[in-house]
N, C-alpha and C. Protein backbone atom coordinates (compact mmCIF):
# COMPACT_ATOMS: atom_id res chain seq x y z
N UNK A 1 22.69 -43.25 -0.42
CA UNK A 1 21.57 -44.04 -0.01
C UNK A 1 20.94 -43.42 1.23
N UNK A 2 19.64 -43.36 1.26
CA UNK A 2 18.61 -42.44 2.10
C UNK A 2 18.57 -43.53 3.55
N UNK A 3 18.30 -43.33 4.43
CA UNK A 3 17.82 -43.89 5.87
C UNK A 3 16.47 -43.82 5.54
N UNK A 4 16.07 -45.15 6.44
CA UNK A 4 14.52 -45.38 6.24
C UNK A 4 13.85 -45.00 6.77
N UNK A 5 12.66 -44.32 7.05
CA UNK A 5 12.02 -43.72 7.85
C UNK A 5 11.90 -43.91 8.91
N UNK A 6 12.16 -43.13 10.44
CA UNK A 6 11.32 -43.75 11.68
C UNK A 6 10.45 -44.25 11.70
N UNK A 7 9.68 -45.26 12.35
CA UNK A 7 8.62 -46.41 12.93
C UNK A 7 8.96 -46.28 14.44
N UNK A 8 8.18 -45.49 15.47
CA UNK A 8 8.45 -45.87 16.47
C UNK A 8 8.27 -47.02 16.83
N UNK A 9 7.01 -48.13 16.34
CA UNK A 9 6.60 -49.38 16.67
C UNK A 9 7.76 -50.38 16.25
N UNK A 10 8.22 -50.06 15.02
CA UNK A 10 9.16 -51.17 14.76
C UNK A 10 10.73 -51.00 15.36
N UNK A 11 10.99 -49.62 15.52
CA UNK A 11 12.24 -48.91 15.75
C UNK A 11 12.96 -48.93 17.13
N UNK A 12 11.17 -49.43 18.36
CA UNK A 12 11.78 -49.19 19.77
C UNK A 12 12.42 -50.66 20.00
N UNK A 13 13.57 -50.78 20.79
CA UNK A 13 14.32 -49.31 21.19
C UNK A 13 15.13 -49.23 20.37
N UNK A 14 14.95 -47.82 20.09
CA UNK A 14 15.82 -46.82 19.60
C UNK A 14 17.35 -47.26 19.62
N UNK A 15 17.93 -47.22 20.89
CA UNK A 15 19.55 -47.49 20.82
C UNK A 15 19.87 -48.65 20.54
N UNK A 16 18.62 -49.78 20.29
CA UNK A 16 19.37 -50.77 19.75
C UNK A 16 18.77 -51.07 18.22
N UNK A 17 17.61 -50.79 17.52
CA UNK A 17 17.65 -51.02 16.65
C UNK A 17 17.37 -49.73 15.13
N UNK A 18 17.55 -48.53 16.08
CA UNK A 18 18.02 -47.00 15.10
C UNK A 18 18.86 -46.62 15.63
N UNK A 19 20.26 -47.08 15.84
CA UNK A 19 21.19 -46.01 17.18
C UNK A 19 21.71 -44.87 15.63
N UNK A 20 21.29 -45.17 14.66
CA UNK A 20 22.26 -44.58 13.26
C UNK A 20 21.41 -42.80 13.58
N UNK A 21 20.05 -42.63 14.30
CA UNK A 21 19.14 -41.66 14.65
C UNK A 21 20.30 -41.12 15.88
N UNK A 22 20.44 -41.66 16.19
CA UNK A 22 20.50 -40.66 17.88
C UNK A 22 22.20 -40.19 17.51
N UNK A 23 22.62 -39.02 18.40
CA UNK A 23 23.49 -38.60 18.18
C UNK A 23 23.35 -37.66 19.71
N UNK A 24 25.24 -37.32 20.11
CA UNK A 24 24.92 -36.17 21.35
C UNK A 24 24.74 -34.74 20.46
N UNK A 25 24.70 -34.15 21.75
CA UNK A 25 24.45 -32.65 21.40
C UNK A 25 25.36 -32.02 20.58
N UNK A 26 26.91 -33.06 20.26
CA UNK A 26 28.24 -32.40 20.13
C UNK A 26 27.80 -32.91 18.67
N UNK A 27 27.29 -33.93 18.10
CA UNK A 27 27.24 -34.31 16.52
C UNK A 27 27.83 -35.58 17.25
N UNK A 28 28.13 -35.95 17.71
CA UNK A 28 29.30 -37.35 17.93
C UNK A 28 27.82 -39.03 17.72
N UNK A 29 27.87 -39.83 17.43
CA UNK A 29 27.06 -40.93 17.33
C UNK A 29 26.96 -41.54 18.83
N UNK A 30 26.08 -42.07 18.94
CA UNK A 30 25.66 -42.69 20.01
C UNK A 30 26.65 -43.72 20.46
N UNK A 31 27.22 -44.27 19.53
CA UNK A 31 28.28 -45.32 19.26
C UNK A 31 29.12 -45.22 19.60
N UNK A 32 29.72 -43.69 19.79
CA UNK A 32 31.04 -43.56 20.22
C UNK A 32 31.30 -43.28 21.65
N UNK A 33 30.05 -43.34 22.40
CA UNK A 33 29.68 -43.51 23.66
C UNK A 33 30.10 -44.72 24.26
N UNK A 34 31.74 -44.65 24.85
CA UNK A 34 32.33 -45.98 25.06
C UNK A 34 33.35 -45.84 26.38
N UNK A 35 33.46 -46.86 27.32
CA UNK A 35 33.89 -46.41 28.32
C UNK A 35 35.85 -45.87 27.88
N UNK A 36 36.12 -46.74 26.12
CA UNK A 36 37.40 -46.28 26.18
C UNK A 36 37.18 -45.00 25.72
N UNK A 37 36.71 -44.60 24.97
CA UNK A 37 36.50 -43.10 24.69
C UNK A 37 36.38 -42.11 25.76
N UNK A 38 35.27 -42.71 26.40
CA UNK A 38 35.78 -41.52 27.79
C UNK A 38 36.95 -41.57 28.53
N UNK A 39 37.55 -42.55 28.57
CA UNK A 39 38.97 -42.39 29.34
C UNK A 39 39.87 -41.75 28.27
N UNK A 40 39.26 -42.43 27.13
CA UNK A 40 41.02 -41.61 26.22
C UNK A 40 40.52 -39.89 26.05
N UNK A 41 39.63 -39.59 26.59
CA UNK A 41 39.15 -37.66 26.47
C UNK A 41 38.55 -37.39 25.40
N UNK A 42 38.26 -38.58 24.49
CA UNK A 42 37.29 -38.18 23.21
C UNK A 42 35.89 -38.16 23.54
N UNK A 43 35.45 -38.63 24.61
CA UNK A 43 34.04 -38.16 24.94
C UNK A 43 34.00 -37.62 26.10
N UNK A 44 33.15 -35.75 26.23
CA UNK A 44 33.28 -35.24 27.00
C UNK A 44 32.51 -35.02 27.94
N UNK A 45 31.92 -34.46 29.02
CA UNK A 45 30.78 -34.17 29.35
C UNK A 45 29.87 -33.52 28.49
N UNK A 46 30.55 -33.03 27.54
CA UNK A 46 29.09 -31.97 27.22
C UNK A 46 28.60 -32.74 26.03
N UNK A 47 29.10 -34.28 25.89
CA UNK A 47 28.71 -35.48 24.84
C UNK A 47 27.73 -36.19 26.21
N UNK A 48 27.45 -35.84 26.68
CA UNK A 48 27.06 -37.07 27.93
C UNK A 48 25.14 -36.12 28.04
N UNK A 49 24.96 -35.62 27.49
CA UNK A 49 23.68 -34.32 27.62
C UNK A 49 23.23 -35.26 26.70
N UNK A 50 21.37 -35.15 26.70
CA UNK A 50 20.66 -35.74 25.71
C UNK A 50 20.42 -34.73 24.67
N UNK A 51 20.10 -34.97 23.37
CA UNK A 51 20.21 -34.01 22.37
C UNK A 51 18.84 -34.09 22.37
N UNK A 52 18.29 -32.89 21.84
CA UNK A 52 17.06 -32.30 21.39
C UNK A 52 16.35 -33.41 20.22
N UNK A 53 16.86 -33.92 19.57
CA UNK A 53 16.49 -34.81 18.46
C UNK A 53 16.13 -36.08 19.12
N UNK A 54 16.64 -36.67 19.72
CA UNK A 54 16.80 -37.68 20.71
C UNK A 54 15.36 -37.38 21.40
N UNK A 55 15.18 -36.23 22.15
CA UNK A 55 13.58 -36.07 22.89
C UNK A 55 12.52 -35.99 22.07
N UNK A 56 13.13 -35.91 20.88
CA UNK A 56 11.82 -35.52 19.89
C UNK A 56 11.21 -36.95 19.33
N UNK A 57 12.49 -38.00 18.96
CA UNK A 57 12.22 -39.39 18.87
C UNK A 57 11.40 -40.19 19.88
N UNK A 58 11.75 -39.80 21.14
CA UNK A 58 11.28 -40.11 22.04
C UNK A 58 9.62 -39.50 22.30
N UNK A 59 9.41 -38.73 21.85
CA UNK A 59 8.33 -37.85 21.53
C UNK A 59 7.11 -38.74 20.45
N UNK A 60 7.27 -39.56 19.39
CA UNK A 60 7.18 -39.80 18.99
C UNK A 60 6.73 -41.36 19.38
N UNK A 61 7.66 -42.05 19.40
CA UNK A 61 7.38 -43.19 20.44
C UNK A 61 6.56 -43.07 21.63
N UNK A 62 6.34 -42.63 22.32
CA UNK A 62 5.33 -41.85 23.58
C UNK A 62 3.70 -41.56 22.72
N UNK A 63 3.91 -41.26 21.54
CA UNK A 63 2.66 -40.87 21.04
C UNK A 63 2.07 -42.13 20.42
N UNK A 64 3.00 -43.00 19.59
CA UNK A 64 2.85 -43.86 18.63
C UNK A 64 2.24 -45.52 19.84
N UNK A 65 2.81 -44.94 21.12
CA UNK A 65 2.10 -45.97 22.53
C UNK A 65 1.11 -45.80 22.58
N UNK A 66 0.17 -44.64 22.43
CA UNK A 66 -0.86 -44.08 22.91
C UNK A 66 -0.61 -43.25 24.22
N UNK A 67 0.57 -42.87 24.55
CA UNK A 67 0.85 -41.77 25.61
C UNK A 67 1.04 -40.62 25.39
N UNK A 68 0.01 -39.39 25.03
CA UNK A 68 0.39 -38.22 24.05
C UNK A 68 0.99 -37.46 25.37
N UNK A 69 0.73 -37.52 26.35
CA UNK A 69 1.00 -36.42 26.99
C UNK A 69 2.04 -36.35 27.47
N UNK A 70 2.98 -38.03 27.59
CA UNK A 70 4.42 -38.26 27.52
C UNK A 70 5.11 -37.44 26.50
N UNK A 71 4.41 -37.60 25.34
CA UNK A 71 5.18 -37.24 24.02
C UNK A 71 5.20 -35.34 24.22
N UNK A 72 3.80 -35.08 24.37
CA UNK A 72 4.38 -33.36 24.66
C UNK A 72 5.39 -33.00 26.10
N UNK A 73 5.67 -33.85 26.96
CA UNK A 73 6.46 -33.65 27.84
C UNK A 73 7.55 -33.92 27.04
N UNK A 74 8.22 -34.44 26.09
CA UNK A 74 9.51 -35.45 25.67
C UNK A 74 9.48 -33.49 24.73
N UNK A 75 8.83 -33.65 23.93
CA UNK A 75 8.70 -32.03 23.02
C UNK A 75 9.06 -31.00 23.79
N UNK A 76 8.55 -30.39 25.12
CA UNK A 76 9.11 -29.35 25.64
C UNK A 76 10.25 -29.62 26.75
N UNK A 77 10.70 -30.39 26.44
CA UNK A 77 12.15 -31.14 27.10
C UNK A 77 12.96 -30.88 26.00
N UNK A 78 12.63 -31.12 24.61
CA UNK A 78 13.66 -30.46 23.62
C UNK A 78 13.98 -29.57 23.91
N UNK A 79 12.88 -28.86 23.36
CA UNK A 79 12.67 -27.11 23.45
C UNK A 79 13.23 -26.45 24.92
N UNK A 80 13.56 -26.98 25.27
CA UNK A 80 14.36 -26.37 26.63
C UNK A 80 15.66 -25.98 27.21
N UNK A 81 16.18 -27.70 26.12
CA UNK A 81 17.53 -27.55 26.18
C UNK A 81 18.27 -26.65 26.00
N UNK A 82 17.96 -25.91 25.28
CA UNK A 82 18.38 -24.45 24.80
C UNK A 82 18.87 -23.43 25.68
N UNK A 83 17.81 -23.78 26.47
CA UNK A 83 17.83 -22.85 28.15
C UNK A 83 19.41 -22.85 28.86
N UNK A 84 19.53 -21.87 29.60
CA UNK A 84 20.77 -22.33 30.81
C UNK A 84 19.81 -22.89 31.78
N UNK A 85 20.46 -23.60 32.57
CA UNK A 85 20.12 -24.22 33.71
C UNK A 85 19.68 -23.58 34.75
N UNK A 86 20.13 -22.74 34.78
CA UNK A 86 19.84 -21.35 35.85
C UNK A 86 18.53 -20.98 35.22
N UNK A 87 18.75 -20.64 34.31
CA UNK A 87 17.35 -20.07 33.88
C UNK A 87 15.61 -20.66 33.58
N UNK A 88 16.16 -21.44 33.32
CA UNK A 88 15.20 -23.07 33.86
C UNK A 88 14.27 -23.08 34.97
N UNK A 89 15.67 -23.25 36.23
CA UNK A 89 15.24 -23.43 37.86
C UNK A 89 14.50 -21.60 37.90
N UNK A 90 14.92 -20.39 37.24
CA UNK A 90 14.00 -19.47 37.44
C UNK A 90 12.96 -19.38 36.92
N UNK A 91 12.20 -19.94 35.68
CA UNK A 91 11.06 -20.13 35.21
C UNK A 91 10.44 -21.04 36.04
N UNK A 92 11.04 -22.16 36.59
CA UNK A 92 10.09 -22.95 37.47
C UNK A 92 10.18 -22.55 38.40
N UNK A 93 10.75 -21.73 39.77
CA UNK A 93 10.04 -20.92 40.41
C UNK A 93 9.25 -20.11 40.36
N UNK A 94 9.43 -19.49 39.08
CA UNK A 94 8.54 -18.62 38.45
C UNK A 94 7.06 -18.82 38.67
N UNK A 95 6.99 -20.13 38.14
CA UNK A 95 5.46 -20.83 37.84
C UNK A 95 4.99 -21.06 39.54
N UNK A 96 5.55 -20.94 40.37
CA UNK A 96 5.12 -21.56 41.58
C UNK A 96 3.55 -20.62 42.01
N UNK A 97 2.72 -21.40 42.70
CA UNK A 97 1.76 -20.84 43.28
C UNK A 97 2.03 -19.37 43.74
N UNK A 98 1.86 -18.07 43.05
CA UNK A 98 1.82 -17.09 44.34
C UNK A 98 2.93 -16.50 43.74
N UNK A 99 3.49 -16.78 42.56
CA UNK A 99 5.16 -16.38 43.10
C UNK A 99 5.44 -15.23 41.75
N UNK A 100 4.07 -15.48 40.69
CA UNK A 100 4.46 -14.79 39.67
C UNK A 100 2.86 -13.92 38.99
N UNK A 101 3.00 -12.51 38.94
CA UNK A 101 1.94 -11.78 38.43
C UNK A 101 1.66 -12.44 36.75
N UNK A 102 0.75 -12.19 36.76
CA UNK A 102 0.12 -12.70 35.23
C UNK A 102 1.20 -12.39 34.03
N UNK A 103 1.49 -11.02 34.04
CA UNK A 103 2.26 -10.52 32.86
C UNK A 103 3.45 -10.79 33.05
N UNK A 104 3.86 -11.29 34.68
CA UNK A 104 5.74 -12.31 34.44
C UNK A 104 5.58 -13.27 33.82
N UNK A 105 4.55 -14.15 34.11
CA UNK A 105 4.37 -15.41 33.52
C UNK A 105 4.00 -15.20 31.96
N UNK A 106 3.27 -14.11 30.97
CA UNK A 106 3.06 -13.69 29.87
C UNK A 106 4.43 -13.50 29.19
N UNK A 107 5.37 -13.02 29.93
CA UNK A 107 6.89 -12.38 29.85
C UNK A 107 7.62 -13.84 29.66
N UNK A 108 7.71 -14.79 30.53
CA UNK A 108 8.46 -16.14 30.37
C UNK A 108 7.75 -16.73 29.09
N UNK A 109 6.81 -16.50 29.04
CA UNK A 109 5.98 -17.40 28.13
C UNK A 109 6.76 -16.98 26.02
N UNK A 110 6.61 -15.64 26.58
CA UNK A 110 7.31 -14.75 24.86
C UNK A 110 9.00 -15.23 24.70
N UNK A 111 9.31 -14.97 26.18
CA UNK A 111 10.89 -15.40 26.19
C UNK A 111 10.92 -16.49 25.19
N UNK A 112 10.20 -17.70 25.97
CA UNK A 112 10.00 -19.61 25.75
C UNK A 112 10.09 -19.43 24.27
N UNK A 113 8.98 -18.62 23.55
CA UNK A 113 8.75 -18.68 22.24
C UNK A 113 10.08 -17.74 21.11
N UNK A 114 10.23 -16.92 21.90
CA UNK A 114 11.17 -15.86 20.74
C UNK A 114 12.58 -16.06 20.83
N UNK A 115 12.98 -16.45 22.13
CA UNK A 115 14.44 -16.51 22.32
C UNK A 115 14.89 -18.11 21.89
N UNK A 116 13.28 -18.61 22.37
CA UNK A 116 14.37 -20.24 22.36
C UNK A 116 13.38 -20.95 21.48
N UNK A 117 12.49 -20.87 21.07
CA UNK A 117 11.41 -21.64 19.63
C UNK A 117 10.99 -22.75 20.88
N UNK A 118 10.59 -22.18 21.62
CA UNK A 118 9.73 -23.24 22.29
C UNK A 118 8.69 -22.44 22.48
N UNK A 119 7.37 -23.24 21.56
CA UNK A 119 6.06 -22.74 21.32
C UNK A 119 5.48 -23.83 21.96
N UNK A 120 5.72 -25.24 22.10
CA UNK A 120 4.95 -25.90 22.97
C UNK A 120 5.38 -25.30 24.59
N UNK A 121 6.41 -24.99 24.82
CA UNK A 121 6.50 -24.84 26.28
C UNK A 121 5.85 -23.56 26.93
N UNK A 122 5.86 -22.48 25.55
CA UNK A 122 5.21 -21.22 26.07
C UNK A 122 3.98 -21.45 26.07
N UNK A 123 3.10 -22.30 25.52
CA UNK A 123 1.84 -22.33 25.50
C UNK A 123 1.31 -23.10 26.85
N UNK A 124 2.22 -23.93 27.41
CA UNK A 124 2.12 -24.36 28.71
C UNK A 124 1.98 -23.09 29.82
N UNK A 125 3.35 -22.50 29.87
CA UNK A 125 2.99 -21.25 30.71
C UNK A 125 2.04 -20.05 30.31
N UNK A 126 1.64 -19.79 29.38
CA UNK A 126 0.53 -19.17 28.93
C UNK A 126 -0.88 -19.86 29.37
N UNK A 127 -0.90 -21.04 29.46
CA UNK A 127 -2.09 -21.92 30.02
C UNK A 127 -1.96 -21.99 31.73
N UNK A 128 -1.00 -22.17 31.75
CA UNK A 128 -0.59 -21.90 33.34
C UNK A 128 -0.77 -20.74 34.05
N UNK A 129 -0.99 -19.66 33.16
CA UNK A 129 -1.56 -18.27 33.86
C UNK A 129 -2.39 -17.88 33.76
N UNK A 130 -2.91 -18.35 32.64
CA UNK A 130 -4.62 -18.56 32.47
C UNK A 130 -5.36 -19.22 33.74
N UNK A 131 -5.28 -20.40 34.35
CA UNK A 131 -5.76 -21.58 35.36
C UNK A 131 -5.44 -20.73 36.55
N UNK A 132 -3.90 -19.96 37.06
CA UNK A 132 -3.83 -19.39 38.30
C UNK A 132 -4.57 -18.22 37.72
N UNK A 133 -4.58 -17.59 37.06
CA UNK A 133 -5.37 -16.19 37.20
C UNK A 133 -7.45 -16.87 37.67
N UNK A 134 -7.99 -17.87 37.17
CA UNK A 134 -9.03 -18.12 37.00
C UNK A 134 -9.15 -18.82 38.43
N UNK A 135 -7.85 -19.53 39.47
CA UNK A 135 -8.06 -20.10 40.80
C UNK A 135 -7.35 -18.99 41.86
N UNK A 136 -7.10 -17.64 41.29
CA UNK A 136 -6.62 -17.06 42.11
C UNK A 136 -5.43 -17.65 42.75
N UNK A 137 -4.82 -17.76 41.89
CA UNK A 137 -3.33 -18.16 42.21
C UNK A 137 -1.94 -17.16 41.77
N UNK A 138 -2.21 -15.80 41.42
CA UNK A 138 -1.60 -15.31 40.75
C UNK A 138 -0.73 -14.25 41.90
N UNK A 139 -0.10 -13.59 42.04
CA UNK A 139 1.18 -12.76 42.52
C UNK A 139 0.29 -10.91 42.49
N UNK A 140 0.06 -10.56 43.14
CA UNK A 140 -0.52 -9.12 43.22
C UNK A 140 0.54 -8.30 42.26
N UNK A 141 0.17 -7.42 41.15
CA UNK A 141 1.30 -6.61 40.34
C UNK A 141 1.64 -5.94 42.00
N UNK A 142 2.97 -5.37 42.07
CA UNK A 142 3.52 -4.57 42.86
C UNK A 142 3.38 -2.57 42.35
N UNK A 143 3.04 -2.19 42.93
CA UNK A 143 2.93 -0.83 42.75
C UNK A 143 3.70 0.07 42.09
């Protein structure tokens, strides 16, 4: 027997009336998110992370409000997860005023898309170097 389609309108919230949707990053159900489970070591930290599917639902709901631009923030919050953490905090320094020549930011942008299938997030920093190159916000190439 099939699951019924998402409805963000009828569905929010989510953890209480689709929790059968959400799941951690590990496969484990939302359900099993229990304070005895974490004491007995069946739920771990790396069950405690929001899953990519989860932002995308959320993505969805954000749009289905009339908040699209929530919903593409909830989308390249998926698409990110992917990332290390480290590498994250260096793309967003990256982006800082001043801090990155056009073709680093062109360079993060291919990364976003080829390494990790984030095409909404590269198109952000691709737009983002577009706007500093056009306000003179961009990083002098070095010699």
């Amino acid at each position: 027997m099939s699951q019924p389609a998402f409805d963000p309108a009828a569905d929010y919230p989510v953890s209480v009336r689709r929790p059968d949707l959400l799941r951690t990053p590990t496969g484990k159900p939302v359900s099993d998110l229990t304070m005895r489970n974490v004491v007995s070591g069946q739920v771990r930290p790396e069950d405690l992370r929001i899953a990519p599917g989860t932002l995308r639902i959320q993505a969805e709901v954000a749009d289905a409000s009339g908040r699209p631009q929530l919903g593409q923030n909830f989308r390249r919050a998926a698409e990110l997860i992917a990332v290390s953490d480290a590498r994250v905090l260096e793309m967003y320094n990256a982006l800082r005023p001043g801090a990155s020549t056009k073709q680093q930011l062109l360079d993060i942008a291919e990364e976003l898309e080829t390494s990790y299938e984030g095409r909404a997030t590269g198109a952000l920093v691709r737009e983002a170097a577009d706007v500093y190159e056009r306000r003179g916000l961009l990083a002098e190439p070095q010699a």
